[in-house]
C-alpha atoms as a PDB file:
ATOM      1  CA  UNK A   1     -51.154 -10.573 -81.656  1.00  0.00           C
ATOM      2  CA  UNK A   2     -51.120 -10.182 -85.291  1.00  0.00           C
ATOM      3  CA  UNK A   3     -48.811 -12.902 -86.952  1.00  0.00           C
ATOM      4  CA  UNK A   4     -48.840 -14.908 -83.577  1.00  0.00           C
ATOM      5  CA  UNK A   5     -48.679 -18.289 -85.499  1.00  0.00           C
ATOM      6  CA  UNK A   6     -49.991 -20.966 -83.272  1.00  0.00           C
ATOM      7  CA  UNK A   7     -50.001 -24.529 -83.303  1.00  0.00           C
ATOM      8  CA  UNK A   8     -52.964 -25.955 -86.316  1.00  0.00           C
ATOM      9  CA  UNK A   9     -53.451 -28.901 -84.079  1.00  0.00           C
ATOM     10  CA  UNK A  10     -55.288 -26.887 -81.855  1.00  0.00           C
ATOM     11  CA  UNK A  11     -55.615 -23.789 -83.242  1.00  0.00           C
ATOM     12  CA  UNK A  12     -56.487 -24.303 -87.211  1.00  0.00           C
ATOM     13  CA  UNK A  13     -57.846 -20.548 -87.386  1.00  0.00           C
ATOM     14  CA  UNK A  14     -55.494 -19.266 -87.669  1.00  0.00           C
ATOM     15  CA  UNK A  15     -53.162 -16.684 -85.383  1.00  0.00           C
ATOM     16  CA  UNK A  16     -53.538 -15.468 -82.229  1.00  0.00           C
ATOM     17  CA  UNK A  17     -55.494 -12.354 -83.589  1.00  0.00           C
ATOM     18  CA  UNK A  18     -57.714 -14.121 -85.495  1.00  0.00           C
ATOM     19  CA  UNK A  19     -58.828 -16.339 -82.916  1.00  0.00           C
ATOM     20  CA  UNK A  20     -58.788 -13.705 -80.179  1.00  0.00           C
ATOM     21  CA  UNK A  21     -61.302 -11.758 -83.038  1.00  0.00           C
ATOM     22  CA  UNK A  22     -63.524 -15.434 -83.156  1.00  0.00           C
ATOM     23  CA  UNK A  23     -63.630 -15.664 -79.726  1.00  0.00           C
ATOM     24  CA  UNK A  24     -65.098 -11.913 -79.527  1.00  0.00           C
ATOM     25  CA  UNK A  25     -67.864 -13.137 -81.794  1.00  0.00           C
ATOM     26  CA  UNK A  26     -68.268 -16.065 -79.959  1.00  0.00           C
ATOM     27  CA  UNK A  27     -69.589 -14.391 -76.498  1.00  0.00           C
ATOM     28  CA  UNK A  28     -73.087 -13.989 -75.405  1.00  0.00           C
ATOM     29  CA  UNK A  29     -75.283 -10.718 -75.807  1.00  0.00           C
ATOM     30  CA  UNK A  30     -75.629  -9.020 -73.850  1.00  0.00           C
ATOM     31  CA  UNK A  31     -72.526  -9.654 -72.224  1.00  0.00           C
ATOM     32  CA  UNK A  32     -70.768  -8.250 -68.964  1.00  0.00           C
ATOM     33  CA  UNK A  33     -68.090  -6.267 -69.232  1.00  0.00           C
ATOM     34  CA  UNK A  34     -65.490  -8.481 -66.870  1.00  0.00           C
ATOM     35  CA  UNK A  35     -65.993 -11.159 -69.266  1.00  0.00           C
ATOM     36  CA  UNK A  36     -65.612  -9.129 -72.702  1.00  0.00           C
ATOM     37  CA  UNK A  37     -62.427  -7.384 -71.397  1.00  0.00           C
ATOM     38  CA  UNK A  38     -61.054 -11.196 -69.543  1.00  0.00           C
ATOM     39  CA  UNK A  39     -62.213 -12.707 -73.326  1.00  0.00           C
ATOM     40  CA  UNK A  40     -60.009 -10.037 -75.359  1.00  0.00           C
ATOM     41  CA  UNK A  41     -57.235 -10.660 -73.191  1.00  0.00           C
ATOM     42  CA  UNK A  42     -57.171 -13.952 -72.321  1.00  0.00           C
ATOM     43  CA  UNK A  43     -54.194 -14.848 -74.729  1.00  0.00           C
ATOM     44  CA  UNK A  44     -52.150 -11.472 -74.112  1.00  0.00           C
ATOM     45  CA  UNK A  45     -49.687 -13.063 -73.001  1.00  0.00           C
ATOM     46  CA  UNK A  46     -48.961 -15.258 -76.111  1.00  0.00           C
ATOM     47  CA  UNK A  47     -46.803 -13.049 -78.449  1.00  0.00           C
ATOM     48  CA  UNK A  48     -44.003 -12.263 -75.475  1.00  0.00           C
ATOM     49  CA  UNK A  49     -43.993 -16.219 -74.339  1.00  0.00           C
ATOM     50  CA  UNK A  50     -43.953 -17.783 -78.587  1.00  0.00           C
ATOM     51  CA  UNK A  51     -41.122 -20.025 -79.358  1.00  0.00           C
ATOM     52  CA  UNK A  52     -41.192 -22.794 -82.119  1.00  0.00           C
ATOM     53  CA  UNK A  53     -40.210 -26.461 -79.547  1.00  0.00           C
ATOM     54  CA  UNK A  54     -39.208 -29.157 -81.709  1.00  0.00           C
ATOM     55  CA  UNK A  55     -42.437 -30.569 -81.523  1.00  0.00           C
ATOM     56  CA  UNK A  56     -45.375 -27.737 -81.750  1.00  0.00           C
ATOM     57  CA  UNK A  57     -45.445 -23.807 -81.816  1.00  0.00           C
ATOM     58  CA  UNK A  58     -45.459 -23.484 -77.645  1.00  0.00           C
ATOM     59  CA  UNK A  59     -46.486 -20.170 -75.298  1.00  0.00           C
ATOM     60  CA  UNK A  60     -44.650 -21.740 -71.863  1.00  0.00           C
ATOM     61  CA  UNK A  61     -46.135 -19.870 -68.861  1.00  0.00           C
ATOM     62  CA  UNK A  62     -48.334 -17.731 -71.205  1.00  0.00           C
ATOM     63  CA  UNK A  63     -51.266 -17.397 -68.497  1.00  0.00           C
ATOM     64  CA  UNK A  64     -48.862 -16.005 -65.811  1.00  0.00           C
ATOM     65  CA  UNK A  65     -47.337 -13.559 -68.021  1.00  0.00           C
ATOM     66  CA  UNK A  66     -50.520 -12.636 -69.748  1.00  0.00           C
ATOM     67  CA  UNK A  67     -52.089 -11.900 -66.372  1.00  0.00           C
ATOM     68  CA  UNK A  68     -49.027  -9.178 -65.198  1.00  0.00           C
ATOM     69  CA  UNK A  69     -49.914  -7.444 -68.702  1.00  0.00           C
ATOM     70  CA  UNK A  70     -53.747  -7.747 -67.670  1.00  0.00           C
ATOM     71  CA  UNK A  71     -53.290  -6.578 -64.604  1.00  0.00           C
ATOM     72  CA  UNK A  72     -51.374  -3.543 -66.016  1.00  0.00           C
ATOM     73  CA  UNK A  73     -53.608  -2.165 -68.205  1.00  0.00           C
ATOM     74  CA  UNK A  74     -56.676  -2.430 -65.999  1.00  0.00           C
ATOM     75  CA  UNK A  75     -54.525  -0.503 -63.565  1.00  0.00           C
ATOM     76  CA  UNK A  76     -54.116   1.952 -66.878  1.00  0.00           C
ATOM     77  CA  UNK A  77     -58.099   2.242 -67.234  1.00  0.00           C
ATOM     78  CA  UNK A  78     -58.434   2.455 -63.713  1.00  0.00           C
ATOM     79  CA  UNK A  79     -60.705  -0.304 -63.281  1.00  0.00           C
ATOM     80  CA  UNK A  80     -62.574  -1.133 -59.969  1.00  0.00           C
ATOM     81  CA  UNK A  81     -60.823  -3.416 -57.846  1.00  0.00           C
ATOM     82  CA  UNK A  82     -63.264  -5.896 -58.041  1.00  0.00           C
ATOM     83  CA  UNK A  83     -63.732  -5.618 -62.188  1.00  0.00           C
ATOM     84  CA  UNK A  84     -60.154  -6.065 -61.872  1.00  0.00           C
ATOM     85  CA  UNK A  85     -59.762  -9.141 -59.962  1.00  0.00           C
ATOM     86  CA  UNK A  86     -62.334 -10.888 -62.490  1.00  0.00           C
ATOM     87  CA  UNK A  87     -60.744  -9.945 -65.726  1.00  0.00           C
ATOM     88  CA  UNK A  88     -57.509 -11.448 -63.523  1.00  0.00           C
ATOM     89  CA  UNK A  89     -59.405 -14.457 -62.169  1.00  0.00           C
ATOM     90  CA  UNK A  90     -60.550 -14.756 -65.963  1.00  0.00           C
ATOM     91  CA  UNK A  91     -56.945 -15.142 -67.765  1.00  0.00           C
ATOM     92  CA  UNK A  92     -55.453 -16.613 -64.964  1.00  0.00           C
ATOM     93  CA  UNK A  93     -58.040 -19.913 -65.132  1.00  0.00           C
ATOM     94  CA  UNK A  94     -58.885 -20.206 -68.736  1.00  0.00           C
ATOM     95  CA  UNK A  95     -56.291 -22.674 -69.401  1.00  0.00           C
ATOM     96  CA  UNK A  96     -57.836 -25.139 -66.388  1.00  0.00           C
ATOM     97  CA  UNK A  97     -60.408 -26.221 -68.221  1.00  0.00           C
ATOM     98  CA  UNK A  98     -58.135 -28.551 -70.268  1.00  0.00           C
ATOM     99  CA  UNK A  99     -57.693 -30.454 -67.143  1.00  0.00           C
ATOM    100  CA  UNK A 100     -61.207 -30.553 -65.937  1.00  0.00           C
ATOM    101  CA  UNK A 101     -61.534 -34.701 -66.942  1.00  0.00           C
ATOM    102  CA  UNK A 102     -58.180 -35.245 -64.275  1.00  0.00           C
ATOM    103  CA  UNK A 103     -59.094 -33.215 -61.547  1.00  0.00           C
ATOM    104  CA  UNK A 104     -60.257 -35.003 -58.245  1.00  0.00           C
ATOM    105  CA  UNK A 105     -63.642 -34.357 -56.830  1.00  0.00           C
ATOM    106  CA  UNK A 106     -62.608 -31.761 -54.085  1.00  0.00           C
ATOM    107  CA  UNK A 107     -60.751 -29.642 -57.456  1.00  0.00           C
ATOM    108  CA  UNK A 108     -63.390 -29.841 -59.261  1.00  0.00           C
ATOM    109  CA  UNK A 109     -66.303 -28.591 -56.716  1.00  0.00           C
ATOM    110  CA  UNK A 110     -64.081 -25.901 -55.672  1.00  0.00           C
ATOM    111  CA  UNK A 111     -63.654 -24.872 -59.126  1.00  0.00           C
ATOM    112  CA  UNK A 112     -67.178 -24.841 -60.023  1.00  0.00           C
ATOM    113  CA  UNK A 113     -67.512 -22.481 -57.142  1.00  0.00           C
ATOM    114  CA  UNK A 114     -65.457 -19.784 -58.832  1.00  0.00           C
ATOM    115  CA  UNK A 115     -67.125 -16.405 -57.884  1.00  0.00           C
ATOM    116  CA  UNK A 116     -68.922 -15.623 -61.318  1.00  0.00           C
ATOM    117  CA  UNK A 117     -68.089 -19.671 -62.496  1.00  0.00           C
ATOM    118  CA  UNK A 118     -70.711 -18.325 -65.479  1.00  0.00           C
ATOM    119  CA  UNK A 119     -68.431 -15.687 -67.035  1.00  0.00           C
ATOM    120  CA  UNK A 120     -65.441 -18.738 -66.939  1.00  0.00           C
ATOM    121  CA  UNK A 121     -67.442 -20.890 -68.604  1.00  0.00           C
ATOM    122  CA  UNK A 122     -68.761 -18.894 -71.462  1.00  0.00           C
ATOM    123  CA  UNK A 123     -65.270 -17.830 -71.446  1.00  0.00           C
ATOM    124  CA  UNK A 124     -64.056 -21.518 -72.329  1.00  0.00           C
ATOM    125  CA  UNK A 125     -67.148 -22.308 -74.873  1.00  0.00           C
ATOM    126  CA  UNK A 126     -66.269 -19.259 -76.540  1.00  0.00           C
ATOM    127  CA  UNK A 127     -62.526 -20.215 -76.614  1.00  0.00           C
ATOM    128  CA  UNK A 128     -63.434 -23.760 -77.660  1.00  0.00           C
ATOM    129  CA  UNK A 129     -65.583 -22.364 -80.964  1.00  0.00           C
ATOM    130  CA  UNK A 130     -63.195 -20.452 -81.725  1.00  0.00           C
ATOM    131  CA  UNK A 131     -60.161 -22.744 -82.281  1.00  0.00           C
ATOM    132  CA  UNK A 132     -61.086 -26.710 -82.275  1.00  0.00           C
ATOM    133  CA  UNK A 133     -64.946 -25.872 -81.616  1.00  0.00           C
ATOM    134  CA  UNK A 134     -64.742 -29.138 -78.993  1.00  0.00           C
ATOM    135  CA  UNK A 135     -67.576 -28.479 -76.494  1.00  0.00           C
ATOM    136  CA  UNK A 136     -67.144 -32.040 -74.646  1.00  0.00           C
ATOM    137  CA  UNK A 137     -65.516 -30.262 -71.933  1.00  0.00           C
ATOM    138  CA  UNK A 138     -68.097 -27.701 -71.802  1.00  0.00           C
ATOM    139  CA  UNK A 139     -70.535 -29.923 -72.043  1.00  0.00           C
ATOM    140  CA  UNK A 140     -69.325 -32.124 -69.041  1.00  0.00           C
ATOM    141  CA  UNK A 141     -69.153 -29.033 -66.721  1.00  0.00           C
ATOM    142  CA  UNK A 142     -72.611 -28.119 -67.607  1.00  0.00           C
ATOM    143  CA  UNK A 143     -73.729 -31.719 -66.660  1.00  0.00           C
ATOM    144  CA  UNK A 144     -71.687 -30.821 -63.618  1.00  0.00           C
ATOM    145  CA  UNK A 145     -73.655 -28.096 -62.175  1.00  0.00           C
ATOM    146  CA  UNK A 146     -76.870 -29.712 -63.058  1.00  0.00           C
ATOM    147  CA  UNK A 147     -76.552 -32.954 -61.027  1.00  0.00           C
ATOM    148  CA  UNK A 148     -74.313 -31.733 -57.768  1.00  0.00           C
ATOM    149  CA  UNK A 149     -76.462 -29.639 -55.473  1.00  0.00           C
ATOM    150  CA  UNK A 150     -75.247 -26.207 -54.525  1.00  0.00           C
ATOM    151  CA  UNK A 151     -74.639 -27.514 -50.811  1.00  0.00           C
ATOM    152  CA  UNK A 152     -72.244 -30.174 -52.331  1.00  0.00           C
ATOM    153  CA  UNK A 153     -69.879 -27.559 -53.819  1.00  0.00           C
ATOM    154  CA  UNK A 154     -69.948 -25.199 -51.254  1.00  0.00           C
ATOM    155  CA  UNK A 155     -70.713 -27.348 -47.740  1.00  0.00           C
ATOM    156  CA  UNK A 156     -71.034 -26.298 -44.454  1.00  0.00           C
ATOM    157  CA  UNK A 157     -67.794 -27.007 -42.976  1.00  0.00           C
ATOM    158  CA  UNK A 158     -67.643 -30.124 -40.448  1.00  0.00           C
ATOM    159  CA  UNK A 159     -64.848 -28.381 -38.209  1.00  0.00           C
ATOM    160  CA  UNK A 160     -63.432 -24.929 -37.364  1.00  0.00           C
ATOM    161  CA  UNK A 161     -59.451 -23.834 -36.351  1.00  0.00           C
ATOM    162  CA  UNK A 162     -61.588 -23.078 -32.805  1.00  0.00           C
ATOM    163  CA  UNK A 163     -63.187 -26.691 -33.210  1.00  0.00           C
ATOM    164  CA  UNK A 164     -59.667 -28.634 -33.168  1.00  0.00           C
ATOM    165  CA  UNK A 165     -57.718 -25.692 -30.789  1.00  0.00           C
ATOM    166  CA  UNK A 166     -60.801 -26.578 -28.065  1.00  0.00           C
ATOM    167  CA  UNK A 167     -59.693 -30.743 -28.962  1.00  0.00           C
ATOM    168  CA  UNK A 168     -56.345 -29.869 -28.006  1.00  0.00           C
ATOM    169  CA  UNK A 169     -55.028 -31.567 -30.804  1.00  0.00           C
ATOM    170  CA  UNK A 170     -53.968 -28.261 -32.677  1.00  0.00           C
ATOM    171  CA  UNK A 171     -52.026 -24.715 -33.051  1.00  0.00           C
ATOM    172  CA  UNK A 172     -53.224 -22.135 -34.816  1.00  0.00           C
ATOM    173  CA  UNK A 173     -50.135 -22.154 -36.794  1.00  0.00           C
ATOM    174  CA  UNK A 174     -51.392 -25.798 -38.005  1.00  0.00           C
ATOM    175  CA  UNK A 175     -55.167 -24.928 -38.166  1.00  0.00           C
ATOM    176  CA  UNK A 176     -54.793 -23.997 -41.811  1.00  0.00           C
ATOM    177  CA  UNK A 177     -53.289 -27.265 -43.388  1.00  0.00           C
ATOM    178  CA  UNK A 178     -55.887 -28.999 -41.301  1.00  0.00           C
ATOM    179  CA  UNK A 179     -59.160 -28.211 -42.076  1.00  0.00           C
ATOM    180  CA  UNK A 180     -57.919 -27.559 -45.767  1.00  0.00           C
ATOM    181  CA  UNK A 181     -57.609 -31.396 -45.781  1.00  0.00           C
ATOM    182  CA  UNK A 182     -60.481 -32.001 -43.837  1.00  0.00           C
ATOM    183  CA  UNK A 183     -62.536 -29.775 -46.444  1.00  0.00           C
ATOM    184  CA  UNK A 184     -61.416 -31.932 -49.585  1.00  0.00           C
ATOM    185  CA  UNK A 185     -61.957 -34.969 -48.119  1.00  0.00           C
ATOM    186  CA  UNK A 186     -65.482 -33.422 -47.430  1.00  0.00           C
ATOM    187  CA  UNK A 187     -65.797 -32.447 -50.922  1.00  0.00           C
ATOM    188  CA  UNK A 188     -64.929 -35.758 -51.885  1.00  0.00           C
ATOM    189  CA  UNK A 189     -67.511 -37.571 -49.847  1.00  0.00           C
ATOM    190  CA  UNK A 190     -65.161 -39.619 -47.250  1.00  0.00           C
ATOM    191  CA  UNK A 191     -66.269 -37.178 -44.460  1.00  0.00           C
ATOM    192  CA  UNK A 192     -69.449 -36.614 -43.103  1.00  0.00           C
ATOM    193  CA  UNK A 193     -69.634 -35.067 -39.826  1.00  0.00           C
ATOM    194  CA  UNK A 194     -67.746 -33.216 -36.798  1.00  0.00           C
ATOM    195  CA  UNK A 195     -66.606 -36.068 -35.118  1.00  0.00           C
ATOM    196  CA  UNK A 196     -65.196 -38.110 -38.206  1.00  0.00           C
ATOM    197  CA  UNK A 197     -63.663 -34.602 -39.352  1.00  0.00           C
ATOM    198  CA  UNK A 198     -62.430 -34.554 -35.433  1.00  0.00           C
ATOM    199  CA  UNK A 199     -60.922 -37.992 -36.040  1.00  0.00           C
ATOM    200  CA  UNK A 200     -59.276 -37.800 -39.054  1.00  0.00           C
ATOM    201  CA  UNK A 201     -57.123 -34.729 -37.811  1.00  0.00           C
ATOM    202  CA  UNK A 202     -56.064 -36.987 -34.844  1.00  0.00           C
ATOM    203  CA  UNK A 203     -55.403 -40.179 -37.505  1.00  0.00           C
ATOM    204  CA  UNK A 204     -53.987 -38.352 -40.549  1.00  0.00           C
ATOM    205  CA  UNK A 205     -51.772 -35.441 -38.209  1.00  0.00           C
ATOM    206  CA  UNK A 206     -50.470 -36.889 -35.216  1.00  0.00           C
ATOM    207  CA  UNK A 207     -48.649 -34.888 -32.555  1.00  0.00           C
END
């Protein structure tokens, strides 16, 4: 990472090592040891993907690569398979956040719902004081999570791939598209109950 220049627009700290070393400073105490290991290599992926664009210093498809090289070296330490999948989880969503103000309802909620959402988001406020030290975004998501009730994120689901094989209006082969849509449009507050959920497979999917 050392010499990693990266772009001062959003980065004015300096290189990738330098703000990877910030962003270690940056985390809570104490602090779990998914998050400290997904923190210090969130941006692994950076020096393999840099290329100067004629516009900015760019790192295209930096996440994806940076989570093979995560995924490797957990596999080196021998991680658990579940420490593993967060450190994963951790790269692989860090860059989301910058997208947070343009994602529909039913993105949002189910991106709240992260398993350990916490270690993501002191993940991005540590990220954020470390390079443009912006916490609107941080700040938002917090207001988030306060004012939507856990049983808004995560609902009881209106209908099951049983519910619609027993209407007759279904496969199993077309269960899964169908209450995928019938769960956003939950999440987004159009839906309300069985029979609506019932209805709008018939109206949106007909045979």
């Amino acid at each position: 990472m050392k010499g990693v220049e990266q772009p001062p627009e959003f980065h004015p700290e300096g290189d990738v090592f330098v703000h990877t070393l910030l962003l270690l400073e940056n985390l809570p105490h104490p602090c779990p040891p998914t998050l400290a290991w997904g923190a210090l290599l969130h941006d692994v992926g950076k020096p393999a993907t840099f290329r100067v664009a004629p516009d900015r210093i760019r790192f295209d498809n930096h996440v994806d690569v940076g989570v093979k090289i995560a995924e490797e070296i957990c596999e080196r330490l021998r991680f658990s398979n579940h420490d593993t999948a967060q450190v994963l989880a951790l790269v692989d969503n860090h860059m989301r956040f910058g997208h947070v103000t343009r994602m529909k309802e039913s993105t949002l909620k189910k991106f709240l719902r992260m398993p350990k959402f916490e270690e993501h988001l002191a993940l991005h406020r540590a990220d954020s004081l470390s390079s443009h030290r912006n916490l609107s975004t941080y700040e938002l998501i917090r207001k988030k999570l306060s004012e939507i009730p856990p049983e808004k994120i995560r609902p009881a689901a209106l209908i099951t791939g049983d519910d619609l094989i027993a209407a007759g209006i279904r496969s199993w082969t077309e269960v899964p598209r169908d209450t995928g849509c019938v769960e956003d449009a939950q999440l987004e507050g159009r839906l309300l109950s069985h029979d609506a959920a019932i209805e709008f497979v018939r109206a949106e999917f007909p045979l």
